[in-house]
C-alpha atoms as a PDB file:
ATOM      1  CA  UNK A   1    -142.905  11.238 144.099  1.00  0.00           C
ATOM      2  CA  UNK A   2    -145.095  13.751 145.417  1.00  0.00           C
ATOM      3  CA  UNK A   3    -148.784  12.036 146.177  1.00  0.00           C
ATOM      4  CA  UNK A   4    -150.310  14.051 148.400  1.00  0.00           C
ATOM      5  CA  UNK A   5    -151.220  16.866 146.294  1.00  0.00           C
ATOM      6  CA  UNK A   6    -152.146  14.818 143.299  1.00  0.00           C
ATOM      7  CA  UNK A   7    -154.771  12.416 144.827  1.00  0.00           C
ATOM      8  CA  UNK A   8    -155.608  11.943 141.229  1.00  0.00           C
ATOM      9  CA  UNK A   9    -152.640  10.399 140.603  1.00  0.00           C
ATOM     10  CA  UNK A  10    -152.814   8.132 143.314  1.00  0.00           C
ATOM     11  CA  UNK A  11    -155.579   6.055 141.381  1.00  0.00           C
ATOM     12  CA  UNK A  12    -153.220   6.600 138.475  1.00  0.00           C
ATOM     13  CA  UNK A  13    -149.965   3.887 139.885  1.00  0.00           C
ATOM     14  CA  UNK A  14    -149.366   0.586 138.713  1.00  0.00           C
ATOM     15  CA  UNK A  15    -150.037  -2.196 141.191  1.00  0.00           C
ATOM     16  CA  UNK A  16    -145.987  -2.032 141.715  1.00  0.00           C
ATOM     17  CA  UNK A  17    -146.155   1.586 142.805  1.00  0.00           C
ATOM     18  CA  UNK A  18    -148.941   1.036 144.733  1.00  0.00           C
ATOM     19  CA  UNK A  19    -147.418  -2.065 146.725  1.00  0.00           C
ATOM     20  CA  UNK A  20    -144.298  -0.053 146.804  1.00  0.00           C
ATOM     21  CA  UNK A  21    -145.620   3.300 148.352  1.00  0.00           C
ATOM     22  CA  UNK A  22    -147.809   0.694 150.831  1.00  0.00           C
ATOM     23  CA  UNK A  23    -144.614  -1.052 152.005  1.00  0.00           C
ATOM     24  CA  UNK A  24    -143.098   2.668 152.552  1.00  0.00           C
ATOM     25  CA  UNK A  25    -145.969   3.617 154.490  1.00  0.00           C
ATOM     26  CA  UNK A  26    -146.918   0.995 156.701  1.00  0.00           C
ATOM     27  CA  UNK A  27    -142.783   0.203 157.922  1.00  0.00           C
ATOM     28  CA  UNK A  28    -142.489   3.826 158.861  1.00  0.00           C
ATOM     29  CA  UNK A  29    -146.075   3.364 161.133  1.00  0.00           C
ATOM     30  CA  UNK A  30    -144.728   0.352 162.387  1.00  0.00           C
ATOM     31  CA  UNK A  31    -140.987   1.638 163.205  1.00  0.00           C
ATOM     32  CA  UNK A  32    -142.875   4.295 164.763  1.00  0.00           C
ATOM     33  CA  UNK A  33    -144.630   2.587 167.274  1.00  0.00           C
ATOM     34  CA  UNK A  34    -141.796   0.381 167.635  1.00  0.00           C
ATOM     35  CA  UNK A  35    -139.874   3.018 168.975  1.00  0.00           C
ATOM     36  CA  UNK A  36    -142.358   5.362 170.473  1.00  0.00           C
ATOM     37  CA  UNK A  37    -144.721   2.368 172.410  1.00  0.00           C
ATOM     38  CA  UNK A  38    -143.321  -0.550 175.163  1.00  0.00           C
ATOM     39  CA  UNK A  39    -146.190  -2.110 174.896  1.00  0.00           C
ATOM     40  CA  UNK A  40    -146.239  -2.859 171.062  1.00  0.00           C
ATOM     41  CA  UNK A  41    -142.140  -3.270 171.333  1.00  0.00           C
ATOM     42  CA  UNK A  42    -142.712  -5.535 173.681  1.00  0.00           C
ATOM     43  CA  UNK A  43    -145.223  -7.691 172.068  1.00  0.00           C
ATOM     44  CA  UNK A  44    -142.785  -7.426 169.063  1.00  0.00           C
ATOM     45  CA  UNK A  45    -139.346  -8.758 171.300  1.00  0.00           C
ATOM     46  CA  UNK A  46    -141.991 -11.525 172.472  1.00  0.00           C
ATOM     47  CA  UNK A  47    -142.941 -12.521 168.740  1.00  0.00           C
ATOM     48  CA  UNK A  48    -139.335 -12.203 167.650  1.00  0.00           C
ATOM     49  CA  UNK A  49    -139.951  -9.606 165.106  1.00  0.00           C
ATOM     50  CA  UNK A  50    -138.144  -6.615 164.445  1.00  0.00           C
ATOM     51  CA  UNK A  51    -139.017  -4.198 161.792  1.00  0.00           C
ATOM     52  CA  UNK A  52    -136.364  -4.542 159.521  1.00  0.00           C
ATOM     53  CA  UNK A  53    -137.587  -7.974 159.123  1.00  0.00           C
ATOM     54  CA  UNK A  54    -139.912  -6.432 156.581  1.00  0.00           C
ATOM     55  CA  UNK A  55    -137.959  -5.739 153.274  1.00  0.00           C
ATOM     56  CA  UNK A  56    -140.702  -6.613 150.787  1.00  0.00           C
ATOM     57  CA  UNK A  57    -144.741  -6.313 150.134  1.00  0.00           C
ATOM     58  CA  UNK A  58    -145.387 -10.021 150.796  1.00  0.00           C
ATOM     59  CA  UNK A  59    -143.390  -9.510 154.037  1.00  0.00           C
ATOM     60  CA  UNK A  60    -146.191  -7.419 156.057  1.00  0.00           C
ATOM     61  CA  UNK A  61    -147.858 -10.343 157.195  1.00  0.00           C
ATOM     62  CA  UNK A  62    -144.929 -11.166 159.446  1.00  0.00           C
ATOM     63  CA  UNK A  63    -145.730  -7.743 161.235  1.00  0.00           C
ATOM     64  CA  UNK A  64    -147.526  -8.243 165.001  1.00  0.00           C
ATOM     65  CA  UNK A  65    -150.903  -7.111 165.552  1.00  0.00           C
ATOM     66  CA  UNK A  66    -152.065  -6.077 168.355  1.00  0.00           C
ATOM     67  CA  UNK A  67    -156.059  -7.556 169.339  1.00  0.00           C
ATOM     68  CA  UNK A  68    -159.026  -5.867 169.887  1.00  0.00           C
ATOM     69  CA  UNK A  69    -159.228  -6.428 173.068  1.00  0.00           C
ATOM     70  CA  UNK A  70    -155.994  -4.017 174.131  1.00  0.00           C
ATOM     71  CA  UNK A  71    -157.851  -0.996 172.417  1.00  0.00           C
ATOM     72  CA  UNK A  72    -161.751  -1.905 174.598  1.00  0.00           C
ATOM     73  CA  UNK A  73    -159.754  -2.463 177.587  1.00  0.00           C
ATOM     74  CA  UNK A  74    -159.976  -0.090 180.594  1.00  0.00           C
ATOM     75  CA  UNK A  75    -156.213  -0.559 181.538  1.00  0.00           C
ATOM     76  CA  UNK A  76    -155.300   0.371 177.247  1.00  0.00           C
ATOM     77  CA  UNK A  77    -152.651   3.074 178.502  1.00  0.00           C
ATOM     78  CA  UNK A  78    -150.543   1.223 179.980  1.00  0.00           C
END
């Protein structure tokens, strides 16, 4: 399905399809930073969450955030 040059048909999906294409979205961000960032991995190993852990909508929830307060720190890249 081909979104990105039909923003009209974005606004179009069912509440399914848009769950669906959320899911999609948000596991590839998170494997992402999984992989690519310690710090977030780490916080993830510490919370016992990995991201295949998500497998449906109502599953996101169980992904780690990370606070505020890592992103106004002066120390963030690390």
């Amino acid at each position: 399905m081909l979104l990105i040059a039909d923003v009209d048909k974005l606004y179009r999906l069912s509440t399914s399809e848009q769950k669906e294409l959320t899911l999609c979205l948000i596991k590839d961000i998170v494997v992402h930073h999984f992989e690519n960032n310690p710090y977030y991995k780490k916080l993830c190993e510490e919370q016992g969450f990995v991201p295949s852990d998500v497998k449906v909508f109502d599953e996101l929830t169980k992904i780690p955030l990370m606070p505020v307060s890592v992103f106004k720190s002066g120390d963030n890249y690390e």
